[in-house]
N, C-alpha and C. Protein backbone atom coordinates (compact mmCIF):
# COMPACT_ATOMS: atom_id res chain seq x y z
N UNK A 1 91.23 -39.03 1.46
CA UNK A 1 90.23 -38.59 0.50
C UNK A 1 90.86 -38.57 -0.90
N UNK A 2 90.35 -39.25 -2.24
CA UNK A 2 90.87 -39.36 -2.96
C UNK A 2 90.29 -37.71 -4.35
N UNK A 3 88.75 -37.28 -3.80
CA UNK A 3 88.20 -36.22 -4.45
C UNK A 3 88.37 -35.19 -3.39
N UNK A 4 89.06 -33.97 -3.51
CA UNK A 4 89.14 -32.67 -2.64
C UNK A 4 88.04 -31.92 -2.31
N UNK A 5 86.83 -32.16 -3.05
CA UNK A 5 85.47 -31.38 -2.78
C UNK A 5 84.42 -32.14 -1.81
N UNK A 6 84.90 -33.96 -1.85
CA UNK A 6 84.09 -34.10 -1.05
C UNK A 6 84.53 -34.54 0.30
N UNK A 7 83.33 -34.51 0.67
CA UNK A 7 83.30 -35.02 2.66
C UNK A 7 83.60 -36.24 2.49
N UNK A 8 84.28 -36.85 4.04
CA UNK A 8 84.62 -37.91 4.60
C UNK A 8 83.43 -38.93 5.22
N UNK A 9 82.32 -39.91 5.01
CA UNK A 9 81.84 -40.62 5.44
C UNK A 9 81.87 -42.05 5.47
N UNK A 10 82.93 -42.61 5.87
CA UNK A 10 83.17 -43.58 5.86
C UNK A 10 82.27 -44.82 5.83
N UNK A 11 82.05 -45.82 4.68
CA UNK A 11 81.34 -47.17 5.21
C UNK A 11 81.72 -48.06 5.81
N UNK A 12 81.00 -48.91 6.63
CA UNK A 12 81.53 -49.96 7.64
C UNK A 12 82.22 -50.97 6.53
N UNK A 13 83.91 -50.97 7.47
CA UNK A 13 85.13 -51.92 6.53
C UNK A 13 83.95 -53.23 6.42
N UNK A 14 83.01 -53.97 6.85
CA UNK A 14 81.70 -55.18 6.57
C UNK A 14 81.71 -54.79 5.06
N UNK A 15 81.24 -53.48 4.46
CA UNK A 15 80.55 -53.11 3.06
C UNK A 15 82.16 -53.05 2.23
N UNK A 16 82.74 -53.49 2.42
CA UNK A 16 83.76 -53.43 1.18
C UNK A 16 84.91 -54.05 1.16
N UNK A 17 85.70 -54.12 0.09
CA UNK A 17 86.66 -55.30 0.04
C UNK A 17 88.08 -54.02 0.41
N UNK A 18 89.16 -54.65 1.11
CA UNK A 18 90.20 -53.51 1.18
C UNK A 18 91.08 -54.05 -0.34
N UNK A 19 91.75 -53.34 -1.15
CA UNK A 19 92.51 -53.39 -2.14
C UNK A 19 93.66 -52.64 -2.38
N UNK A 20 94.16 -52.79 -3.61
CA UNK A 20 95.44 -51.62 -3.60
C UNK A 20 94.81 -51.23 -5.13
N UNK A 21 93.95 -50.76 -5.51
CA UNK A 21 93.77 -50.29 -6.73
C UNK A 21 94.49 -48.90 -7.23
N UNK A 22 94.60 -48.81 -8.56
CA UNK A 22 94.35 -49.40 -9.85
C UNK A 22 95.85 -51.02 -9.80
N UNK A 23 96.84 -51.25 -9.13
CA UNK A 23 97.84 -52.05 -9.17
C UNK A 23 97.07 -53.31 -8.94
N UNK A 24 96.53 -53.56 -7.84
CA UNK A 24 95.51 -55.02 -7.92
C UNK A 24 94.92 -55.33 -9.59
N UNK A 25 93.45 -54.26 -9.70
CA UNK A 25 92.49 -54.65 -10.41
C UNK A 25 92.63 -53.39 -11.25
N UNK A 26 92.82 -52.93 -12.56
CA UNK A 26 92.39 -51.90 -13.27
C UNK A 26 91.08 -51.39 -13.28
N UNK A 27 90.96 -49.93 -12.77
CA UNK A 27 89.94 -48.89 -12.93
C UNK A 27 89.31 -48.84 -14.32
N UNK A 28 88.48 -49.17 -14.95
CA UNK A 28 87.60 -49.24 -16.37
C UNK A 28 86.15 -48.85 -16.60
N UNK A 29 85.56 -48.46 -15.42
CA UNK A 29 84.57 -48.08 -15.09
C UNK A 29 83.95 -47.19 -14.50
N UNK A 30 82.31 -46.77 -14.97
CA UNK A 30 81.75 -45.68 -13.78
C UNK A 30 80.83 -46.04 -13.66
N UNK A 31 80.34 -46.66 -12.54
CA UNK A 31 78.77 -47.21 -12.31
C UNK A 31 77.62 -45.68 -11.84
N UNK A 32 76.96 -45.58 -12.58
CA UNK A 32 75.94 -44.15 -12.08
C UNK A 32 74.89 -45.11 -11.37
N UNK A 33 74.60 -44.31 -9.95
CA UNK A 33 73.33 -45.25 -9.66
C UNK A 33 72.37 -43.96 -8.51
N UNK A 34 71.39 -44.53 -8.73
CA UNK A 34 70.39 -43.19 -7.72
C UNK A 34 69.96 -44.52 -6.19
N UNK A 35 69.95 -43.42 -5.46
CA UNK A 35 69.77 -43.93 -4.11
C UNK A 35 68.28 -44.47 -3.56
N UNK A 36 67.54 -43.88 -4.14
CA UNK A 36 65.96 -44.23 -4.08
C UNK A 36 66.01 -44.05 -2.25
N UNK A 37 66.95 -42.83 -2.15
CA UNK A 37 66.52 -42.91 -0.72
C UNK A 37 67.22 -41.88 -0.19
N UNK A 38 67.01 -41.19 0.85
CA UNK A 38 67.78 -39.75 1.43
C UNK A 38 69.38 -40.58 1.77
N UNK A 39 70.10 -39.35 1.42
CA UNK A 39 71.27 -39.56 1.69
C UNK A 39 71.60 -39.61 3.35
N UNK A 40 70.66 -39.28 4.29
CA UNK A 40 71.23 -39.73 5.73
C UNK A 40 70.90 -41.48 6.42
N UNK A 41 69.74 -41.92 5.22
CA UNK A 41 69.63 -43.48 5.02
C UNK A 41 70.15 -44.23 4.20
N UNK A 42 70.86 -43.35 3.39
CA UNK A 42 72.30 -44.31 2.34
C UNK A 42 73.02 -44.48 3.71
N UNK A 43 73.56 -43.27 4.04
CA UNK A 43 74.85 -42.97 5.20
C UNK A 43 74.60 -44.40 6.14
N UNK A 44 73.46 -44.93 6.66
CA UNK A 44 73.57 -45.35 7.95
C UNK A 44 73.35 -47.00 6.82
N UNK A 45 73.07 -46.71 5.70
CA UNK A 45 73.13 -48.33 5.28
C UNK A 45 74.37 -48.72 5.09
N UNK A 46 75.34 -47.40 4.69
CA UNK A 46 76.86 -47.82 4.30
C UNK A 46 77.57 -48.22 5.49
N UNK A 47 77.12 -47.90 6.70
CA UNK A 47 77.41 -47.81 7.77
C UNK A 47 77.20 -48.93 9.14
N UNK A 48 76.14 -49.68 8.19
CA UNK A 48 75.43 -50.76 9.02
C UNK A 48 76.34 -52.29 8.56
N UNK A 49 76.55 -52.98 9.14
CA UNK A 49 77.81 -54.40 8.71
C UNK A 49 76.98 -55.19 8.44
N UNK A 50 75.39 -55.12 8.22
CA UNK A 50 74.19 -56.38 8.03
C UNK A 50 74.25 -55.91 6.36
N UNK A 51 74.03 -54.30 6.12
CA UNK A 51 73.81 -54.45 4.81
C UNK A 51 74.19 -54.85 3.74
N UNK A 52 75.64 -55.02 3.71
CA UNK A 52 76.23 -55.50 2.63
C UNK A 52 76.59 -54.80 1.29
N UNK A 53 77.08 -53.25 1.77
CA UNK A 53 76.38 -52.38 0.37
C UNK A 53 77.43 -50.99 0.76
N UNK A 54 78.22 -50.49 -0.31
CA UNK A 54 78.35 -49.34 -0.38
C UNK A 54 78.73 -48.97 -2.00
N UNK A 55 79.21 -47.33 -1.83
CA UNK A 55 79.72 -46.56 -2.73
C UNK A 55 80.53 -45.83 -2.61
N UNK A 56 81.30 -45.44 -3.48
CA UNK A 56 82.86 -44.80 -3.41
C UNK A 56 82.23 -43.09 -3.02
N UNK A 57 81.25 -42.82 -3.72
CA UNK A 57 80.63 -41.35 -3.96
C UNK A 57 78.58 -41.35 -3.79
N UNK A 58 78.63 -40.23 -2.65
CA UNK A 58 77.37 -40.28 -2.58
C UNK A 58 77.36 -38.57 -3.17
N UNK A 59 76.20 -38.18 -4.46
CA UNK A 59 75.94 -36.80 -4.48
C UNK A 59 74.66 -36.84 -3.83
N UNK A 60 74.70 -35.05 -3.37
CA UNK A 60 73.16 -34.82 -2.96
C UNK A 60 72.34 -34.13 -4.20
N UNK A 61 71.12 -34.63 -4.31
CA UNK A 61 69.85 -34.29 -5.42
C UNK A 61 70.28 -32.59 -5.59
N UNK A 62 70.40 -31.61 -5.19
CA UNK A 62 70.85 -30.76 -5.32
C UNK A 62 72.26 -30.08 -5.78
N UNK A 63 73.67 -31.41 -5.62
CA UNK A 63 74.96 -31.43 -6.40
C UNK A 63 75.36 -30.44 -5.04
N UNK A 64 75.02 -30.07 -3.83
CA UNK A 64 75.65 -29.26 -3.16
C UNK A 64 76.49 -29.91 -2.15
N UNK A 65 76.46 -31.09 -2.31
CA UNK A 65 77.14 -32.06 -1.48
C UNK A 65 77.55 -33.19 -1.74
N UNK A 66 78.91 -33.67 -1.62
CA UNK A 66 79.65 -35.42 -2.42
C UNK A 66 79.95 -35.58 -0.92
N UNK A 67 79.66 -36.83 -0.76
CA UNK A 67 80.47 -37.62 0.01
C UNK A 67 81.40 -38.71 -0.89
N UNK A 68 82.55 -38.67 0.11
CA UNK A 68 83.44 -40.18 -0.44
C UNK A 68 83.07 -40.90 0.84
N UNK A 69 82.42 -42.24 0.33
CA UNK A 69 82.24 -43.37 1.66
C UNK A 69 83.36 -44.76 1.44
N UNK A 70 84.17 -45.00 0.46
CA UNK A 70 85.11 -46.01 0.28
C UNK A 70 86.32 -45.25 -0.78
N UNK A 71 87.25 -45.45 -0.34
CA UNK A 71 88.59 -45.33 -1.11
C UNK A 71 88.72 -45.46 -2.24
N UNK A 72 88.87 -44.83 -3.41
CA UNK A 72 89.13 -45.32 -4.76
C UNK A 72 90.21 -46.63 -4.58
N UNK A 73 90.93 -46.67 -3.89
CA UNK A 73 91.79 -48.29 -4.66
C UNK A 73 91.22 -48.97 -3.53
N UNK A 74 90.05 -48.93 -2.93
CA UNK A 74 89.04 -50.19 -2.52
C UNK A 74 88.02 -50.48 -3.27
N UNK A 75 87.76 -51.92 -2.71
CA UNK A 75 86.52 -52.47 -3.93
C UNK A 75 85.31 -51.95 -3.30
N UNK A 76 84.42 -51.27 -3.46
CA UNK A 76 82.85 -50.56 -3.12
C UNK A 76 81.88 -51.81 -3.90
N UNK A 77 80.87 -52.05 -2.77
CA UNK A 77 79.96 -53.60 -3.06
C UNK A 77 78.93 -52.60 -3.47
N UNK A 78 78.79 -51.98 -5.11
CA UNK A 78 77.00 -51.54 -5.29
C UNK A 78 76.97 -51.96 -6.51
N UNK A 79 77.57 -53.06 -7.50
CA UNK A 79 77.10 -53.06 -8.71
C UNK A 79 76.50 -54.52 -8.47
N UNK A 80 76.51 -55.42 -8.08
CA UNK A 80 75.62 -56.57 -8.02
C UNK A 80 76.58 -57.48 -8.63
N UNK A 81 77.91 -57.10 -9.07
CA UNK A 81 78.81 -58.11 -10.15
C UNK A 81 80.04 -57.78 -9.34
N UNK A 82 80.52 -58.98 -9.01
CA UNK A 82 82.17 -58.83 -8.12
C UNK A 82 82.86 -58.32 -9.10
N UNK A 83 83.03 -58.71 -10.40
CA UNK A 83 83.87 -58.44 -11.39
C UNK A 83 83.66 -57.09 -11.68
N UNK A 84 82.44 -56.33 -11.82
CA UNK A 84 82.67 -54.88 -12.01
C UNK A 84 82.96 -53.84 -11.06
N UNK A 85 82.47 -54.90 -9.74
CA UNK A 85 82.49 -54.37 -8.80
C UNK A 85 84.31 -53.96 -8.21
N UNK A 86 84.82 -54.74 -8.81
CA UNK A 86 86.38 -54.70 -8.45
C UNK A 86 87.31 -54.01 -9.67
N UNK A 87 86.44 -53.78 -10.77
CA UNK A 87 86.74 -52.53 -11.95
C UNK A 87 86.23 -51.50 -12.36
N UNK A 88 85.47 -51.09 -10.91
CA UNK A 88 85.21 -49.71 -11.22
C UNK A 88 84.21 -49.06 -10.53
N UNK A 89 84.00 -47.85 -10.23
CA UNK A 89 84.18 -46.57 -9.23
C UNK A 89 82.48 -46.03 -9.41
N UNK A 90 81.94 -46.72 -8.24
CA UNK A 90 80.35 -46.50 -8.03
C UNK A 90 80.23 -45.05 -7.53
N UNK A 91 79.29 -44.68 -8.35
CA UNK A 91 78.77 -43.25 -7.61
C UNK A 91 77.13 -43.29 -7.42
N UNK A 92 76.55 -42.68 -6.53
CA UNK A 92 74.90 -43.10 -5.89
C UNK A 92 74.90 -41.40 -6.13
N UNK A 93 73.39 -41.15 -6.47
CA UNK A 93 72.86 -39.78 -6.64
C UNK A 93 71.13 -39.78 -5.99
N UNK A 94 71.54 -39.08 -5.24
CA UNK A 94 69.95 -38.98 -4.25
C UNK A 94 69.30 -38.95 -5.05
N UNK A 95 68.35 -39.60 -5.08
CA UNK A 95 66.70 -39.79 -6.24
C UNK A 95 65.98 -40.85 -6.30
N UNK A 96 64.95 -40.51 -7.15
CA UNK A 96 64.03 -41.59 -7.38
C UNK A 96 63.93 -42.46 -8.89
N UNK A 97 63.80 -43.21 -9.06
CA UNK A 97 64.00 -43.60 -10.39
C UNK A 97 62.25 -43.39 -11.39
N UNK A 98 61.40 -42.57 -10.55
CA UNK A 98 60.08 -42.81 -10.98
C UNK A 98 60.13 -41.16 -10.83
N UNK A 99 60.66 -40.56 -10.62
CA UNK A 99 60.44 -39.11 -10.55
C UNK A 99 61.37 -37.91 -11.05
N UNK A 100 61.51 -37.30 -11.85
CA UNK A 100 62.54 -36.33 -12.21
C UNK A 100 62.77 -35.48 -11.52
N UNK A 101 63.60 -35.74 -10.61
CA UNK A 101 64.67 -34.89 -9.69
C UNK A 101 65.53 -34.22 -9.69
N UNK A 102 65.73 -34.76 -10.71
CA UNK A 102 67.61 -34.84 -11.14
C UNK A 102 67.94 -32.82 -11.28
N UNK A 103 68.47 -31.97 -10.58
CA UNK A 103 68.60 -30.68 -11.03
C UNK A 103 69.56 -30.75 -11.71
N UNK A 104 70.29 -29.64 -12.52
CA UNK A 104 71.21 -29.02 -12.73
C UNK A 104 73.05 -29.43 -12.24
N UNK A 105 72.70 -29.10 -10.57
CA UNK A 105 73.79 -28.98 -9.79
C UNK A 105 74.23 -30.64 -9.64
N UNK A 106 73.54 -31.02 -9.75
CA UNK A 106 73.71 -32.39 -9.22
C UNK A 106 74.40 -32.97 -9.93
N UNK A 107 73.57 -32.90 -11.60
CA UNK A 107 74.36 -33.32 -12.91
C UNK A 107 75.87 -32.95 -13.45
N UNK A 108 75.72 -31.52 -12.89
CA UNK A 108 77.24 -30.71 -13.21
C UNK A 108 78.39 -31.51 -12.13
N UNK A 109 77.72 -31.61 -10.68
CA UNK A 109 78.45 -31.65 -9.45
C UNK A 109 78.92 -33.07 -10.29
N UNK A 110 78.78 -34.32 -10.54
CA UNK A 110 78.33 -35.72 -10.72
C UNK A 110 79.50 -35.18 -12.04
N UNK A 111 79.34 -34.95 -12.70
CA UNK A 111 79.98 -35.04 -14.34
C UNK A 111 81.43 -34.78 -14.05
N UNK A 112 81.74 -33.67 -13.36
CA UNK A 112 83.06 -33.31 -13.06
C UNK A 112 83.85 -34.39 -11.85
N UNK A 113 83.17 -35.02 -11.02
CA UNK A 113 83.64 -35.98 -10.22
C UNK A 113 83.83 -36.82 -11.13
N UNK A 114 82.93 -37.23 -12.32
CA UNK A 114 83.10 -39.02 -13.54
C UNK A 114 83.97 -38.40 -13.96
N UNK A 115 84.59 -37.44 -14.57
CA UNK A 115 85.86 -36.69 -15.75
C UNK A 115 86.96 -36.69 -14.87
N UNK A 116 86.55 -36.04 -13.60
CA UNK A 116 88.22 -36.57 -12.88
C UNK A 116 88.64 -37.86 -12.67
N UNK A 117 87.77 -38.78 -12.28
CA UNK A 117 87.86 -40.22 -12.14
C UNK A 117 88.21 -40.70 -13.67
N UNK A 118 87.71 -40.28 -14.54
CA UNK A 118 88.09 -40.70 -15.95
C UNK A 118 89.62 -40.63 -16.31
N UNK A 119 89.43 -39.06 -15.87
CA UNK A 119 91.18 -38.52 -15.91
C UNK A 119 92.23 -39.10 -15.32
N UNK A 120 91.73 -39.65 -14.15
CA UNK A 120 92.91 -40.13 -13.17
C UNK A 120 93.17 -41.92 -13.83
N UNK A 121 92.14 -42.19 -14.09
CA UNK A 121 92.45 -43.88 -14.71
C UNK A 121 92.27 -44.80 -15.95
N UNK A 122 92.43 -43.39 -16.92
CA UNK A 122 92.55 -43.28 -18.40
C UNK A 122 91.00 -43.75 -18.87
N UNK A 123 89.92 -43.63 -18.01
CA UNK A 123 88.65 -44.12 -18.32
C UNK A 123 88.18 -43.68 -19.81
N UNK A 124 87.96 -44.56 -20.98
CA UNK A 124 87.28 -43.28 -22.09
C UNK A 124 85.58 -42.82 -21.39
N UNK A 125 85.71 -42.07 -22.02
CA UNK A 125 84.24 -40.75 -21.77
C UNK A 125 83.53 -41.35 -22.71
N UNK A 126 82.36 -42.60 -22.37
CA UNK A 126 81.97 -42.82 -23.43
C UNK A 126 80.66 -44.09 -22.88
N UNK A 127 80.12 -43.94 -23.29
CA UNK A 127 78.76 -45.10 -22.54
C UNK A 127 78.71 -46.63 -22.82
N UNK A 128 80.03 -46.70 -23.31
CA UNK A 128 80.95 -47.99 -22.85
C UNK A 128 81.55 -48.43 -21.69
N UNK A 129 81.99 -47.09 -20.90
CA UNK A 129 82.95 -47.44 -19.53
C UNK A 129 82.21 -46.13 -19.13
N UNK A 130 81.17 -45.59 -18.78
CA UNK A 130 80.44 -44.75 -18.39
C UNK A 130 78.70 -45.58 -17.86
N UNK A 131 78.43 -46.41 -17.07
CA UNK A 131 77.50 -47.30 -17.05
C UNK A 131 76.48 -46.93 -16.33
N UNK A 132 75.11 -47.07 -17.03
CA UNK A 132 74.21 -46.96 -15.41
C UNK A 132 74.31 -48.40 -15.01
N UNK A 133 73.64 -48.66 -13.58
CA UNK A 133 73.89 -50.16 -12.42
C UNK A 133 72.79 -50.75 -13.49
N UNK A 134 71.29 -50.62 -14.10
CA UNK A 134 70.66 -51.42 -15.15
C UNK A 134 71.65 -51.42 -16.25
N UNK A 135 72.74 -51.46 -16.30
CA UNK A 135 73.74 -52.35 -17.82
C UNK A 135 74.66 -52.99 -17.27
N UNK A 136 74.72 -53.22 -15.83
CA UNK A 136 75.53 -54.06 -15.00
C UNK A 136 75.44 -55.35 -15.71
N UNK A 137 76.42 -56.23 -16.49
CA UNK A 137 75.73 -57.77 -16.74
C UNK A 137 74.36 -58.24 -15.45
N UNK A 138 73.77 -58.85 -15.69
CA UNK A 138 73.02 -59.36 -14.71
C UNK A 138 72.74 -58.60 -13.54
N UNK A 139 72.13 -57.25 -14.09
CA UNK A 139 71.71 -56.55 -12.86
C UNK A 139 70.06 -56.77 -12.67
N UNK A 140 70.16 -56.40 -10.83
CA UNK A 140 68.34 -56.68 -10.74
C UNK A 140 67.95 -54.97 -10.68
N UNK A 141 68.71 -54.20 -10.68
CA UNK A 141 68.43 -53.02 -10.58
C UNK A 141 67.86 -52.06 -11.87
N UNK A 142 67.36 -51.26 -11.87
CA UNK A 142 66.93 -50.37 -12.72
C UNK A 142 67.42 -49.22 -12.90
N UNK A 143 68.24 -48.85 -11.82
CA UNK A 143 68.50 -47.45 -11.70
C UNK A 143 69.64 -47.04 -12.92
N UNK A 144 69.82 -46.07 -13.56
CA UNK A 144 69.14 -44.56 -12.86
C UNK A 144 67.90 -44.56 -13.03
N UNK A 145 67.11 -44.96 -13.96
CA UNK A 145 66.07 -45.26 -14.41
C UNK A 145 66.12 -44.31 -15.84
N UNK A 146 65.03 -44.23 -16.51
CA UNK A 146 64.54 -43.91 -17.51
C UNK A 146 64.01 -42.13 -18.10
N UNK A 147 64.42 -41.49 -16.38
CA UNK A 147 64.28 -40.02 -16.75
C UNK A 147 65.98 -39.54 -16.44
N UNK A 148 66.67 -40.78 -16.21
CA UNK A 148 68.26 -39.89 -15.98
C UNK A 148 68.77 -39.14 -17.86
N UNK A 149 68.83 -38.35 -18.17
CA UNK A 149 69.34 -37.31 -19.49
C UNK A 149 70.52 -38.09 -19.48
N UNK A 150 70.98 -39.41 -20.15
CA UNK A 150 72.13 -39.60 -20.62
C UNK A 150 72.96 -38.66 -21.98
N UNK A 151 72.19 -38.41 -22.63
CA UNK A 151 72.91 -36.94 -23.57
C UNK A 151 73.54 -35.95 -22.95
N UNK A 152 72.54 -35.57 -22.11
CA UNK A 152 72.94 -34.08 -20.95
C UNK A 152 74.09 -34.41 -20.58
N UNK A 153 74.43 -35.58 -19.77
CA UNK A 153 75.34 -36.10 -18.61
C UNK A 153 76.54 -36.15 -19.36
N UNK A 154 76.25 -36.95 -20.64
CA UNK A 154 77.40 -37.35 -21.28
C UNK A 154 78.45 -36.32 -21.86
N UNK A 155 77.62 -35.15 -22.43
CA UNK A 155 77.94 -33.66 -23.03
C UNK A 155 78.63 -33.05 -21.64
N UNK A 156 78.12 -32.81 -20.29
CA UNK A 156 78.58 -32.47 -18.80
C UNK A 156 79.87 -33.23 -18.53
N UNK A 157 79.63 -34.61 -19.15
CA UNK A 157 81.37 -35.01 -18.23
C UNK A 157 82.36 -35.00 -19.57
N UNK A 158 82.27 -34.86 -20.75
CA UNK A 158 83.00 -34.88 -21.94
C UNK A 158 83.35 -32.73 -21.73
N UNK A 159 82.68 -31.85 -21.38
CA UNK A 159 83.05 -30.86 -21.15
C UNK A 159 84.28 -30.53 -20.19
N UNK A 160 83.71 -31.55 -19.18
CA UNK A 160 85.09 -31.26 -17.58
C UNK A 160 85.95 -32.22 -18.05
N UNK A 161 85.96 -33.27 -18.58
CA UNK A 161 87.16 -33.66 -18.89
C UNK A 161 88.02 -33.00 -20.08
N UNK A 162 87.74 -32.88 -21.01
CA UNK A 162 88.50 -31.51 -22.19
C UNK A 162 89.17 -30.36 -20.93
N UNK A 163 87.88 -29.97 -20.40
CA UNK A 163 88.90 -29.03 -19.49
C UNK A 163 89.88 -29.61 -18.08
N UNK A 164 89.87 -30.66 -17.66
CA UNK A 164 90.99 -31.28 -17.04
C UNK A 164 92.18 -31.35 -17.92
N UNK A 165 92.30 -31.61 -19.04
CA UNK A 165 93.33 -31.70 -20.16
C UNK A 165 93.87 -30.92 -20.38
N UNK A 166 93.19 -29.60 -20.11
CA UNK A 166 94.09 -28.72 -20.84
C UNK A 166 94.65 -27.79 -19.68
């Protein structure tokens, strides 16, 4: 486990590339993406070798629960781009992209997981190397969509990282 708060759910070795990261490929990234689907049907898609699909970090809509489903120095298949996909550290957040879900806990839980990941691989805190999966070059996706609070989020993980620093 590379985050101490979250659970172990492993995705099927099918959904991901094995690596030695950051020494392979440099860490430069944070893909934010919402699941558009309960986290016990992420679990069994990460889990299934047809789908073709995982993430390093699943939060629950409530922030009361992270899973890690792939290794930080493995490549996780959810940005739609091999190249980003092999520079940097997908996280999925239970939701809908048509509905404001998003609580509190989730955002806090989510911000302090991107600031440690920031922390650990000199990421800047900044909506340059802070991405939703719609700024993926050539993404077909939308997510987070259009009610995710990028101000909120951004102010939430620029807080936990200052306080990792010090």
């Amino acid at each position: 486990m590379d985050y101490a708060p979250a659970v172990w759910v492993e995705a099927s070795e099918s959904n991901y590339t094995v690596s030695d990261r950051p020494e392979a490929y440099p860490i430069e990234y944070v893909v934010i993406h919402l699941t558009t689907d309960t986290l016990p049907v992420m679990f069994a898609k990460f889990r299934d070798d047809a789908e073709r699909v995982s993430a390093h970090y699943m939060i629950s809509a409530t922030g009361t629960r992270i899973a890690q489903c792939v290794r930080e120095r493995d490549v996780a298949w959810h940005s739609g781009s091999v190249w980003y996909n092999y520079r940097s550290i997908g996280i999925e957040h239970e939701g809908w992209t048509d509905q404001p879900v998003y609580t509190d806990g989730m955002y806090e839980a989510s911000a302090v997981l991107t600031a440690t990941i920031c922390a650990k691989y000199d990421v800047p805190v900044d909506r340059d190397h802070i991405l939703g999966h719609v700024e993926v070059p050539l993404s077909t996706h939308d997510d987070p969509g259009t009610v995710w609070d990028w101000d909120k989020y951004m102010n939430l993980v620029g807080t936990a990282r200052r306080r990792i620093k010090a």
